[in-house]
Protein backbone atom coordinates (compact mmCIF):
# COMPACT_ATOMS: atom_id res chain seq x y z
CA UNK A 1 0.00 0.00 0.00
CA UNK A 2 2.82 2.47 0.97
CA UNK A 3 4.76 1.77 -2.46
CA UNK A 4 0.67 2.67 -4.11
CA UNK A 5 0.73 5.83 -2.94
CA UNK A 6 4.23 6.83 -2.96
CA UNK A 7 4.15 6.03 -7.03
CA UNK A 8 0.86 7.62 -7.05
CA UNK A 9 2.25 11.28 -5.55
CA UNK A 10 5.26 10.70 -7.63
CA UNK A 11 3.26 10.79 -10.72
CA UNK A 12 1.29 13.35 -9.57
CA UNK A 13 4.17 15.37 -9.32
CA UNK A 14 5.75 14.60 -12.72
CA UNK A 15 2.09 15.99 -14.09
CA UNK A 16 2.62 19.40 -11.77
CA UNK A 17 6.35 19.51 -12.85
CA UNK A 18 5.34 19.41 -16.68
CA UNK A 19 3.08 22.53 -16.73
CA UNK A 20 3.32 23.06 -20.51
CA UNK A 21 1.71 19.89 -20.87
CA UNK A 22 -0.76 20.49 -18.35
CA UNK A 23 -1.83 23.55 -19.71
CA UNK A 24 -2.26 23.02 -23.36
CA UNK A 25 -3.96 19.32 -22.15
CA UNK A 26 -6.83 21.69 -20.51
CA UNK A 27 -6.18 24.82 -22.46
CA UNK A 28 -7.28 23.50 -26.04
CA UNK A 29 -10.51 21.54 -24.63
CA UNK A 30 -11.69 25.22 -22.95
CA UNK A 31 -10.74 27.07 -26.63
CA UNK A 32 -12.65 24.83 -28.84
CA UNK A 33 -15.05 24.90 -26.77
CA UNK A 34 -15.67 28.67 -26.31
CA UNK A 35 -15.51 29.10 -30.38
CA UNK A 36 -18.07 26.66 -30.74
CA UNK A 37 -20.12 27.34 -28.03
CA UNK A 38 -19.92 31.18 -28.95
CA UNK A 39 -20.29 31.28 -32.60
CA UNK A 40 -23.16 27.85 -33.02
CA UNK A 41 -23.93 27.38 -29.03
CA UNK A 42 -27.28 29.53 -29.01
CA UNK A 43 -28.60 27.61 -32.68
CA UNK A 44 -31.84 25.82 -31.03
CA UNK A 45 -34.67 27.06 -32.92
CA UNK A 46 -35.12 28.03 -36.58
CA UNK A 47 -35.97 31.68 -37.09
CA UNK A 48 -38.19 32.59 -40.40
CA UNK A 49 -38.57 35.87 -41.68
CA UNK A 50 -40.66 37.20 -44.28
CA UNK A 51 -40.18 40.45 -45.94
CA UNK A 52 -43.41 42.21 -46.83
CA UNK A 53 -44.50 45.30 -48.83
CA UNK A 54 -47.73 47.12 -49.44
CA UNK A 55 -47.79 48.60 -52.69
CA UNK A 56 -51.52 48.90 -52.29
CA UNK A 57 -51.71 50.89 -49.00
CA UNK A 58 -55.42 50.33 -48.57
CA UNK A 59 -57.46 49.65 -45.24
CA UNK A 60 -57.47 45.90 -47.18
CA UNK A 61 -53.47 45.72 -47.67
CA UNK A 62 -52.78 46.74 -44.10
CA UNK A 63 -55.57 44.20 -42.84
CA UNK A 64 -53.33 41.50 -44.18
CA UNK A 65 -49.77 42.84 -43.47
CA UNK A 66 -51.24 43.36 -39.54
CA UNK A 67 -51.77 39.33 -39.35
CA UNK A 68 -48.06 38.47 -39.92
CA UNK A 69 -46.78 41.02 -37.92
CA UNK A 70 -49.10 39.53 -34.97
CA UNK A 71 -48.03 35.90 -35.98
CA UNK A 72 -45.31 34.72 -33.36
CA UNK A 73 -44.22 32.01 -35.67
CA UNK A 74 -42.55 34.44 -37.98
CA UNK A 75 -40.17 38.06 -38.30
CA UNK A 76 -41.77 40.06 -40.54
CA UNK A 77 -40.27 42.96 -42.09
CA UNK A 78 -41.14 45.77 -43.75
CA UNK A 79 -39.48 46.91 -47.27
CA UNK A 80 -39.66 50.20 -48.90
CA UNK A 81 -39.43 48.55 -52.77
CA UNK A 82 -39.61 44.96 -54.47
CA UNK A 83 -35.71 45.62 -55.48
CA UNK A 84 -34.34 45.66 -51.94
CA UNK A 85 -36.81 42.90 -50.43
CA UNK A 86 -35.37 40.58 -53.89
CA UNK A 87 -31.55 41.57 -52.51
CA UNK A 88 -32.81 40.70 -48.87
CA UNK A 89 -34.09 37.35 -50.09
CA UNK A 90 -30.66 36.32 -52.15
CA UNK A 91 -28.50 37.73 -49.34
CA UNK A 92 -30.20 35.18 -46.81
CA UNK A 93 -31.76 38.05 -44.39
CA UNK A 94 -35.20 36.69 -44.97
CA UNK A 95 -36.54 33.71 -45.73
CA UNK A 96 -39.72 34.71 -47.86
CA UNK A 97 -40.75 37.87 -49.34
CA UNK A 98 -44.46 38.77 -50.15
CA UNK A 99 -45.14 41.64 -52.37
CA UNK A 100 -49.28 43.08 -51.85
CA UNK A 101 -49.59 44.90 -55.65
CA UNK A 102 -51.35 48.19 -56.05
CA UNK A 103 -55.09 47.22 -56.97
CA UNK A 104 -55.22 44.49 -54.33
CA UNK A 105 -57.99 45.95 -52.48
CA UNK A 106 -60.11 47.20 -55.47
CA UNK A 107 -59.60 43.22 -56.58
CA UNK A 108 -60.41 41.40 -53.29
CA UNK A 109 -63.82 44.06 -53.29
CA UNK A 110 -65.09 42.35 -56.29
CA UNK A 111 -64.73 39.23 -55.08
CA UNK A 112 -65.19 37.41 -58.53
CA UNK A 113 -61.82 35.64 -58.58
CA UNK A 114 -59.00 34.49 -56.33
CA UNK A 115 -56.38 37.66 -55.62
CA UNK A 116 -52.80 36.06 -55.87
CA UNK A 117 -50.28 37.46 -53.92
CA UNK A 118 -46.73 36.74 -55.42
CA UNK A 119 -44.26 35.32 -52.68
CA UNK A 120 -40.71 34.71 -53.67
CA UNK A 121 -38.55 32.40 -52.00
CA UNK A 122 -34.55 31.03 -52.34
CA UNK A 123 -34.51 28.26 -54.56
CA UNK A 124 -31.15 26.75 -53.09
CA UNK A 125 -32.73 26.76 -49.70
CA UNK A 126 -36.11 24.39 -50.37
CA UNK A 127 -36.24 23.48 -46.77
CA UNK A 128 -36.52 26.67 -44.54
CA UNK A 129 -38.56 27.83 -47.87
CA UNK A 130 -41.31 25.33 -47.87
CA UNK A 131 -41.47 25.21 -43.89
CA UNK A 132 -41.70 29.43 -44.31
CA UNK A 133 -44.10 29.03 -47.39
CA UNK A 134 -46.53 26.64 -45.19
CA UNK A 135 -46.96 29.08 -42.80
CA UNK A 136 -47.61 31.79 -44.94
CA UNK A 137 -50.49 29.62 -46.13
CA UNK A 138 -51.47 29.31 -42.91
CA UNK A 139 -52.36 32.78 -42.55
CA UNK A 140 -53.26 33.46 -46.13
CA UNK A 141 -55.57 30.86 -45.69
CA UNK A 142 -57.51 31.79 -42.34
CA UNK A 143 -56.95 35.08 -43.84
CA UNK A 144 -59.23 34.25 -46.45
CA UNK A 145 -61.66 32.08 -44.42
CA UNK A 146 -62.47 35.22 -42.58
CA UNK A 147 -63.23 37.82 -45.32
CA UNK A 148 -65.89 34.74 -46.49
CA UNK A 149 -67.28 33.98 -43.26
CA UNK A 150 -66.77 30.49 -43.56
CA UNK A 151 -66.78 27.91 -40.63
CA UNK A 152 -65.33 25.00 -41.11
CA UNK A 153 -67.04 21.48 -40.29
CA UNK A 154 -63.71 19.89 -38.82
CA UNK A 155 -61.21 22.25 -36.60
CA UNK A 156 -58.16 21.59 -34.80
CA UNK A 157 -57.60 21.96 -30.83
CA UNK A 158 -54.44 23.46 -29.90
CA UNK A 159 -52.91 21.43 -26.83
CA UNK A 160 -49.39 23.06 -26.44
CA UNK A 161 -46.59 20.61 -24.44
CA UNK A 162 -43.55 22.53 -22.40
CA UNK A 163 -40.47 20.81 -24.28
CA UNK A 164 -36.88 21.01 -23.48
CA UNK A 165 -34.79 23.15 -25.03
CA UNK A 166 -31.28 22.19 -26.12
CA UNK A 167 -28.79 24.90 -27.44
CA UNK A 168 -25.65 23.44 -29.89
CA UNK A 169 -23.88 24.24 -26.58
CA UNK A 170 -25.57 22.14 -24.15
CA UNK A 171 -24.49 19.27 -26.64
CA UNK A 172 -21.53 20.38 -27.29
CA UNK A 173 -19.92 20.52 -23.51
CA UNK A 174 -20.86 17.03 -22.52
CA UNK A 175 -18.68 16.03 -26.10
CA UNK A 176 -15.91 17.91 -25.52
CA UNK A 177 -15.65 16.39 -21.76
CA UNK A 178 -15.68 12.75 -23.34
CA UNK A 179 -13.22 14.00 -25.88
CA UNK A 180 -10.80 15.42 -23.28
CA UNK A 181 -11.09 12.28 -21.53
CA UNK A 182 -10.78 10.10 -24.38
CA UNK A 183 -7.29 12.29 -25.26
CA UNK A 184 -6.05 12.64 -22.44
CA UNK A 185 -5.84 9.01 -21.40
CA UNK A 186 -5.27 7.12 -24.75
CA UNK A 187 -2.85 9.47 -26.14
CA UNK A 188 -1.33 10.22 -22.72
CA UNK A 189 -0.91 7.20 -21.46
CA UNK A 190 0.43 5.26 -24.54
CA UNK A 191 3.03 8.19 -24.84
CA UNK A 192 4.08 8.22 -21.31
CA UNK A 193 4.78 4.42 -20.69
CA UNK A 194 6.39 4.27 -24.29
CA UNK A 195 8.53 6.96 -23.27
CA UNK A 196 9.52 5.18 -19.73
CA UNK A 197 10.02 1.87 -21.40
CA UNK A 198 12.33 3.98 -24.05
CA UNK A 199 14.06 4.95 -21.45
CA UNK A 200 14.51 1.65 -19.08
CA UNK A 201 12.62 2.80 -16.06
CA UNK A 202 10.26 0.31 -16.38
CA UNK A 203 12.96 -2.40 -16.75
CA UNK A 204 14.09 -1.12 -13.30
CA UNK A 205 10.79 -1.30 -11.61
CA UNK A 206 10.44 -4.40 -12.70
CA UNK A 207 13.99 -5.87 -10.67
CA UNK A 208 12.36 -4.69 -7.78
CA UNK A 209 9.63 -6.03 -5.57
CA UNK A 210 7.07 -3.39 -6.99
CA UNK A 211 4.21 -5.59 -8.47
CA UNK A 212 2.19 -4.77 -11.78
CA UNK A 213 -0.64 -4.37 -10.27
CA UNK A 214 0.56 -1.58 -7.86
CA UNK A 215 1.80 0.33 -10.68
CA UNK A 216 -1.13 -0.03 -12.53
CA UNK A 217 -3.07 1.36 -10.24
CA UNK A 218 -1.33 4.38 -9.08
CA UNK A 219 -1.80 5.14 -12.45
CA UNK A 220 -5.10 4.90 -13.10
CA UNK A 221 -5.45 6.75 -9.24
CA UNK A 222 -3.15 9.50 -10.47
CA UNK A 223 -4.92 9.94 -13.65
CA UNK A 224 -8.55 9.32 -12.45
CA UNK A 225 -7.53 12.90 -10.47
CA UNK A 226 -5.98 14.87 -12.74
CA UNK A 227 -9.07 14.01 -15.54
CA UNK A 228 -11.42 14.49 -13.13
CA UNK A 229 -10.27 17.89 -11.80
CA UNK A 230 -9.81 19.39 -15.41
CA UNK A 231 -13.40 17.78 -16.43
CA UNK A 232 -15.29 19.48 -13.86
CA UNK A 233 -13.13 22.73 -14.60
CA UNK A 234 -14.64 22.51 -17.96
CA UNK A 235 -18.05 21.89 -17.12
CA UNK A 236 -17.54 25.02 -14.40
CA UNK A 237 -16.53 27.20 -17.03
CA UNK A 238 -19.21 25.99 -19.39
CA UNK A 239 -21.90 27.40 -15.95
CA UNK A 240 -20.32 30.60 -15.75
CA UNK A 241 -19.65 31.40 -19.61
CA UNK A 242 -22.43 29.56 -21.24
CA UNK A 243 -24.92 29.12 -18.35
CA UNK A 244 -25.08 24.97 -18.81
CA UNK A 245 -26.39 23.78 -15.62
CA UNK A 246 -26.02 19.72 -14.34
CA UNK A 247 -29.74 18.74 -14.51
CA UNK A 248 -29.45 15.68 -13.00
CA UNK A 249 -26.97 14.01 -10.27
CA UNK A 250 -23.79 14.78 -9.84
CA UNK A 251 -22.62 11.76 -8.57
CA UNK A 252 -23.71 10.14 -11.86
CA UNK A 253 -21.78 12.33 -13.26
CA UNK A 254 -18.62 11.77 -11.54
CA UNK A 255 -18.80 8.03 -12.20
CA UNK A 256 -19.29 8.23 -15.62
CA UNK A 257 -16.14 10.62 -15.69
CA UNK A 258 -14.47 7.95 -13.82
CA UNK A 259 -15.99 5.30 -15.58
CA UNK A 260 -15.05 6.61 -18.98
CA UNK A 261 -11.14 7.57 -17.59
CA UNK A 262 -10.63 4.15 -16.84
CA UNK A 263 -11.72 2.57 -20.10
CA UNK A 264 -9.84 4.75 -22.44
CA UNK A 265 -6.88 4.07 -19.90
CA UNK A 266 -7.12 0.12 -20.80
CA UNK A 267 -6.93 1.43 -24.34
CA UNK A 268 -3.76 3.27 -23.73
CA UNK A 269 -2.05 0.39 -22.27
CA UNK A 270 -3.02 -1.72 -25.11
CA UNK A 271 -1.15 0.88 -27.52
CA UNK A 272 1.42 1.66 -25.13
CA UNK A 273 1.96 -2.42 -25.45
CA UNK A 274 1.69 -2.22 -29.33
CA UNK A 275 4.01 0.60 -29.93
CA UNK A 276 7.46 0.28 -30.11
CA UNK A 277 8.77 3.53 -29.13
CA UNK A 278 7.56 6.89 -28.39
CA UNK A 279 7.20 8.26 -31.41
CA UNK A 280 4.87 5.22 -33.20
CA UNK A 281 2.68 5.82 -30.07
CA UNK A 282 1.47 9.25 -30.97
CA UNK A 283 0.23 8.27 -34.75
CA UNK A 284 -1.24 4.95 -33.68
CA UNK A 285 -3.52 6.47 -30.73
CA UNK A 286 -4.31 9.83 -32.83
CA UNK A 287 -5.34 7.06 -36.10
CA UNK A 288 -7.81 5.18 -33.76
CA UNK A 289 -8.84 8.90 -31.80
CA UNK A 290 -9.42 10.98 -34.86
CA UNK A 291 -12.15 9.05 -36.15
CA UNK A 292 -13.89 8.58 -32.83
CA UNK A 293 -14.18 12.44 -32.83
CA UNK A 294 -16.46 12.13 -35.89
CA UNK A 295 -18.24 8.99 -35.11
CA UNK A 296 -18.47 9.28 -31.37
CA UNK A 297 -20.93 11.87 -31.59
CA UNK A 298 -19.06 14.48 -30.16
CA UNK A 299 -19.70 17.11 -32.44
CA UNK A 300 -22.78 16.01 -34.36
CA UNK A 301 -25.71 13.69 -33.19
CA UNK A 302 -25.10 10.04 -33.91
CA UNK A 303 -28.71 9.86 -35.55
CA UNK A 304 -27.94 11.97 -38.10
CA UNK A 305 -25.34 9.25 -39.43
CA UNK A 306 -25.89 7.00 -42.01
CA UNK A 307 -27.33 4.19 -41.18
CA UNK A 308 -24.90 2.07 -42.67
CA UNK A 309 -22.01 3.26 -39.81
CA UNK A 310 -25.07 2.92 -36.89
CA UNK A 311 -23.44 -0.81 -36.01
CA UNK A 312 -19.77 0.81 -35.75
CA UNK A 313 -20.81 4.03 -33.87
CA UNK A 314 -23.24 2.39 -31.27
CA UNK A 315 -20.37 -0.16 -30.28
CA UNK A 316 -17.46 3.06 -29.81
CA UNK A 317 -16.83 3.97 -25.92
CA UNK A 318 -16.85 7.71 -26.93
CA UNK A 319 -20.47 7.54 -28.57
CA UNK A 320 -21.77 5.94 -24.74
CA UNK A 321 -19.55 8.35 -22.93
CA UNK A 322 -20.96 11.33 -24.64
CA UNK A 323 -24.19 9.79 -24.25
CA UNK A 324 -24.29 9.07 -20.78
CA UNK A 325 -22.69 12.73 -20.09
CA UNK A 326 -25.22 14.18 -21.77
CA UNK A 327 -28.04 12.09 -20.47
CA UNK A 328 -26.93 13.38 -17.10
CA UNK A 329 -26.31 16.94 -17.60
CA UNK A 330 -29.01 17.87 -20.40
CA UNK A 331 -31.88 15.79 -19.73
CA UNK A 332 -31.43 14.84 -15.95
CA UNK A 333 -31.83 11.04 -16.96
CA UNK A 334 -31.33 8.94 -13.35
CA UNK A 335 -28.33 6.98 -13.22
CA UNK A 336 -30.63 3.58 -13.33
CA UNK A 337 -31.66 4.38 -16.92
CA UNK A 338 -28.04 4.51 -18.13
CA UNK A 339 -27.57 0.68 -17.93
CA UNK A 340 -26.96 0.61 -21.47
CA UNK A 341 -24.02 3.46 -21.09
CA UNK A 342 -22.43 1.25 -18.23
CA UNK A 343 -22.45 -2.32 -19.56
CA UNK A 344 -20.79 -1.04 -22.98
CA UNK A 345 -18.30 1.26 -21.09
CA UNK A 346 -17.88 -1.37 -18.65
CA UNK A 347 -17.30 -3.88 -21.27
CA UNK A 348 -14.25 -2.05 -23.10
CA UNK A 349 -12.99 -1.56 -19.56
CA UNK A 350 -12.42 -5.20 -18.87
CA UNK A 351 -12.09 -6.37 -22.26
CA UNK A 352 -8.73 -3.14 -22.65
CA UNK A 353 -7.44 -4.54 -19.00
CA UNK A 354 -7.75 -7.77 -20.22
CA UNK A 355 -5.45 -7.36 -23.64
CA UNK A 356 -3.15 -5.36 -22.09
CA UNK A 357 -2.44 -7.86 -19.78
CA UNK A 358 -0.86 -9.77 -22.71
CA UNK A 359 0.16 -6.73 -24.82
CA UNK A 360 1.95 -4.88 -22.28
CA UNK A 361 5.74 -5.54 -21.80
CA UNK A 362 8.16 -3.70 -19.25
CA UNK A 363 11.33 -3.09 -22.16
């Protein structure tokens, strides 16, 4: 036990001696984070705007202009001529723009025919268009329902549900915590005990009555604090800058922190076994990190990829680690309901221990 913690302070110590290291490890994590966060982090709802103008300037024209500037579904905004509303449209300011022609009213008094109303709309963007040119309908169409009087057989009952809403940011944070762990520990790791086996200080450790297992886990106990400190510094920084609040327990969220630092340890140790020196380490953990970043969902959902990838993504520790963060900070899902997270985490855990048992040599 006394040889535990003596190797566990001493490597402690070589982390506080090797602030460059220390810094840029938490210091890059915090940036990308920020620019994300600042430029996409408050993206949760899409905004349509409709430019409108009133050519017509009758008590008809201003009837109709009045309903979409009531409408809380939509911007609208007003334009002096059809020129600058056009330039509004293919500079991506607005959405739609509805143009009410001189005669309108003089037209809708005689009633004899349908009045169209030209709305033009950005061919290259056919989504936000037709979602924007629906509701437009909408209103064109109870519009019109109301000059006739009519009363339809069949209506609709509004029944409004409080929803949760999820800024870019909130997922962002909980993906950039399992990426710093994921880093940290596989890259780390298989770079550090390359390095000492480089060097032959694992060749001496090895003449002396320290067992494996004690030096494994002072490791993982020296680690499990230095990744858990700079996690919860992130997720601190994410409160005070971004306002991202822990919805549910903290505790879960601590194990999963844990949980996740000790099964991309077991995946250093397998590379740290695998590599020969120092410098294969580095490309060998970065060529099975880099394309975690992408599949892992830390960045982008995981539902949004094809479906052809869904067997390879929902078997990656990353995808369950941001997953299970986010589960616990975003949604306030109780640790019981995260079974799923834990047996796969869990899984990768033992299975990594277990081949880097066999992988792992001391020179």
């Amino acid at each position: 036990m006394r040889a535990y913690w003596q190797l566990t302070l001493a490597q402690l110590r070589i982390f506080a001696r090797n602030k460059q290291v220390l810094f840029f490890t938490l210091l890059f994590p915090i940036i990308l984070m920020l620019a994300l966060g600042t430029f996409a982090g408050n993206d949760s709802n899409l905004s349509l705007s409709v430019g409108l103008i009133d050519l017509d300037q009758t008590d008809a024209s201003k009837n109709l202009t009045e309903r979409f500037y009531k409408n809380e579904g939509l911007e609208a905004k007003k334009f002096k001529s059809v020129k600058s509303g056009k330039e509004a449209l293919k500079n991506g300011d607005i959405q739609l723009f509805m143009e009410i022609p001189k005669g309108y009213g003089v037209k809708l008094g005689k009633q004899k025919e349908a009045t169209a109303l030209p709305v033009y709309y950005n061919e290259k963007k056919l989504t936000t268009s037709e979602l924007g040119l629906s509701v437009v309908r909408g209103i064109i169409d109870q519009y019109s329902k109301d000059l006739s009087d009519y009363k339809p057989v069949v209506t609709v009952e509004k029944v409004g549900i409080k929803a949760l809403t999820i800024r870019y940011v909130d997922f962002l944070v909980p993906g950039i915590v399992a990426m710093m762990i994921m880093s940290n520990n596989m890259n780390g790791v298989a770079g550090q005990i390359s390095a000492w086996r480089e060097r032959g200080i694992l060749r001496r450790m090895q003449g002396t009555r320290l067992k494996a297992s004690t030096f494994i886990a002072a490791q993982i106990t020296a680690r499990l604090l230095l990744n858990g400190t700079q996690a919860l510094l992130v997720v601190l920084i994410a409160h005070f800058v971004f306002s991202i609040n822990v919805a549910g327990s903290w505790l879960a969220l601590i194990f999963f922190i844990i949980l996740g630092t000790l099964a991309f340890m077991a995946l250093g140790f397998i590379i740290a076994g695998i590599a020969k020196n120092p410098e294969s380490a580095g490309p060998i953990a970065g060529f099975i990190t880099f394309p975690m970043l992408f599949l892992g969902g830390v960045f982008f959902p995981i539902n949004n990829m094809p479906d052809i990838i869904q067997p390879i993504v929902k078997i990656l520790p990353i995808a369950h680690l941001s997953s299970a963060l986010r589960e616990t900070m975003n949604l306030g899902t109780p640790f019981l309901q995260l079974g799923t997270e834990t047996l796969i985490l869990g899984g990768w855990l033992i299975g990594g221990f277990i081949v880097a048992s066999y992988v792992f040599k001391w020179e």
